[in-house]
C-alpha atoms as a PDB file:
ATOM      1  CA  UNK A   1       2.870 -16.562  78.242  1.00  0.00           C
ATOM      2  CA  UNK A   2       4.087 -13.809  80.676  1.00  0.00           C
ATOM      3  CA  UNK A   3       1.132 -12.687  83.321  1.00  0.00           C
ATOM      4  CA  UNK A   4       1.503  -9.535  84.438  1.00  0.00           C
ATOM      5  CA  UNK A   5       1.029  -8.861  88.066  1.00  0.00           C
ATOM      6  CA  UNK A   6      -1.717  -5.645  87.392  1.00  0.00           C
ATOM      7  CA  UNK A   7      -3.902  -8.885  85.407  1.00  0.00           C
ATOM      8  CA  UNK A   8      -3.898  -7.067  81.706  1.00  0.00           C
ATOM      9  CA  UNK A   9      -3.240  -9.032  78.852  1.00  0.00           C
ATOM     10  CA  UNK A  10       0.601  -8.479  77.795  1.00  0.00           C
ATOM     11  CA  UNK A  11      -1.964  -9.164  73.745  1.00  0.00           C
ATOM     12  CA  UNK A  12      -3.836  -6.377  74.380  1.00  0.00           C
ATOM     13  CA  UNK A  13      -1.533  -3.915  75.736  1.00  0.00           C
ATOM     14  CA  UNK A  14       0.728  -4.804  72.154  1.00  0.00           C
ATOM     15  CA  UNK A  15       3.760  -6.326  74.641  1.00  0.00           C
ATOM     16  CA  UNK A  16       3.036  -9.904  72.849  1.00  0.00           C
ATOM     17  CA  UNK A  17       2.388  -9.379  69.291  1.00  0.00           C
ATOM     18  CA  UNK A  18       2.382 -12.157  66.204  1.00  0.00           C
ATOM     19  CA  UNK A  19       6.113 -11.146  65.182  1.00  0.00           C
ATOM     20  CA  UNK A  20       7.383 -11.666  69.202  1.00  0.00           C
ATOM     21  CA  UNK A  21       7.705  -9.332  72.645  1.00  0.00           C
ATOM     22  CA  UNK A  22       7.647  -5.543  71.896  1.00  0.00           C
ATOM     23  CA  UNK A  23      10.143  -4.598  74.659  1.00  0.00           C
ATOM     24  CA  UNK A  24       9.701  -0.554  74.545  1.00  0.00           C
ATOM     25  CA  UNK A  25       5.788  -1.421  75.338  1.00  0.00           C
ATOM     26  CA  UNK A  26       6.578  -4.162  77.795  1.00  0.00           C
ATOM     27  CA  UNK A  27       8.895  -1.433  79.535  1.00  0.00           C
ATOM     28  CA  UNK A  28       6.467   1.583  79.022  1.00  0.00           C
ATOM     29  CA  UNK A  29       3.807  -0.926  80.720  1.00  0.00           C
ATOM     30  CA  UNK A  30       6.036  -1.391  84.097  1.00  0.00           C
ATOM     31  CA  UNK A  31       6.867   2.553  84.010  1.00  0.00           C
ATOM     32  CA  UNK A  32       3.083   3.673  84.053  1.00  0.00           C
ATOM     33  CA  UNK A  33       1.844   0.460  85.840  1.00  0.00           C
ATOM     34  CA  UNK A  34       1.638   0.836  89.771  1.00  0.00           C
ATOM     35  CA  UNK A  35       1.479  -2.614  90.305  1.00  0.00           C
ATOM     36  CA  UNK A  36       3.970  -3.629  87.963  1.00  0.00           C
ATOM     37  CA  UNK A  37       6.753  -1.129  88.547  1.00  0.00           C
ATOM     38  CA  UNK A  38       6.772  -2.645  92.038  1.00  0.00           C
ATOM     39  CA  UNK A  39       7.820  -6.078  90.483  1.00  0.00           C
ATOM     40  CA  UNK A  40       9.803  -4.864  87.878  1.00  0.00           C
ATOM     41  CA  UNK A  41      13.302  -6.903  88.141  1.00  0.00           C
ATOM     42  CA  UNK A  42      10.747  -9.849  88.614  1.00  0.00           C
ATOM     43  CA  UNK A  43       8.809  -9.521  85.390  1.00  0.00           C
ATOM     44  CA  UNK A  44      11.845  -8.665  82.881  1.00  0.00           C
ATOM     45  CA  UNK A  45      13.530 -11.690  84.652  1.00  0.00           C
ATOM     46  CA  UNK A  46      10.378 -13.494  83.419  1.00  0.00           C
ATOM     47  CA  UNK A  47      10.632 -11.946  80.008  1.00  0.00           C
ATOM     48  CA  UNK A  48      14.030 -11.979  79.793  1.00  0.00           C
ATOM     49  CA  UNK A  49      13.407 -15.798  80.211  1.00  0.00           C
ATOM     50  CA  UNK A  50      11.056 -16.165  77.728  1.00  0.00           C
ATOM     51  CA  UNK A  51      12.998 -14.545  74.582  1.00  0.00           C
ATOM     52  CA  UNK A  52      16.382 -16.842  76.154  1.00  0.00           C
ATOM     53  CA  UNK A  53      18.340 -14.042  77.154  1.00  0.00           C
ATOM     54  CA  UNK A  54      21.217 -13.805  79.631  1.00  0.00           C
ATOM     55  CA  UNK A  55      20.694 -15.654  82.569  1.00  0.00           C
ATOM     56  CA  UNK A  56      17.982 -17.373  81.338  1.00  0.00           C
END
């Protein structure tokens, strides 16, 4: 599981649902999120790790 650096649940905020990673929320979350958007090449490196894409 992915933690987000602003500590909300990547669950709750629909980025990790039961079918897989909902990308347009996970990248809506790092747009509006302060904390996040500071991080951003970080976290979809993380994520981008997670679902095995490029460079993973």
């Amino acid at each position: 599981m992915m933690e987000l650096l602003c500590g909300k649940d990547p669950i709750e905020l629909g980025i990790k649902t039961y079918e897989g990673w909902n990308i347009t929320a996970f990248l809506d979350h790092l747009d509006a999120c302060e904390k996040c958007s500071k991080s951003q090449e970080s976290l979809i490196n993380k994520l981008n790790g997670i679902i095995g894409g490029k460079g993973a």
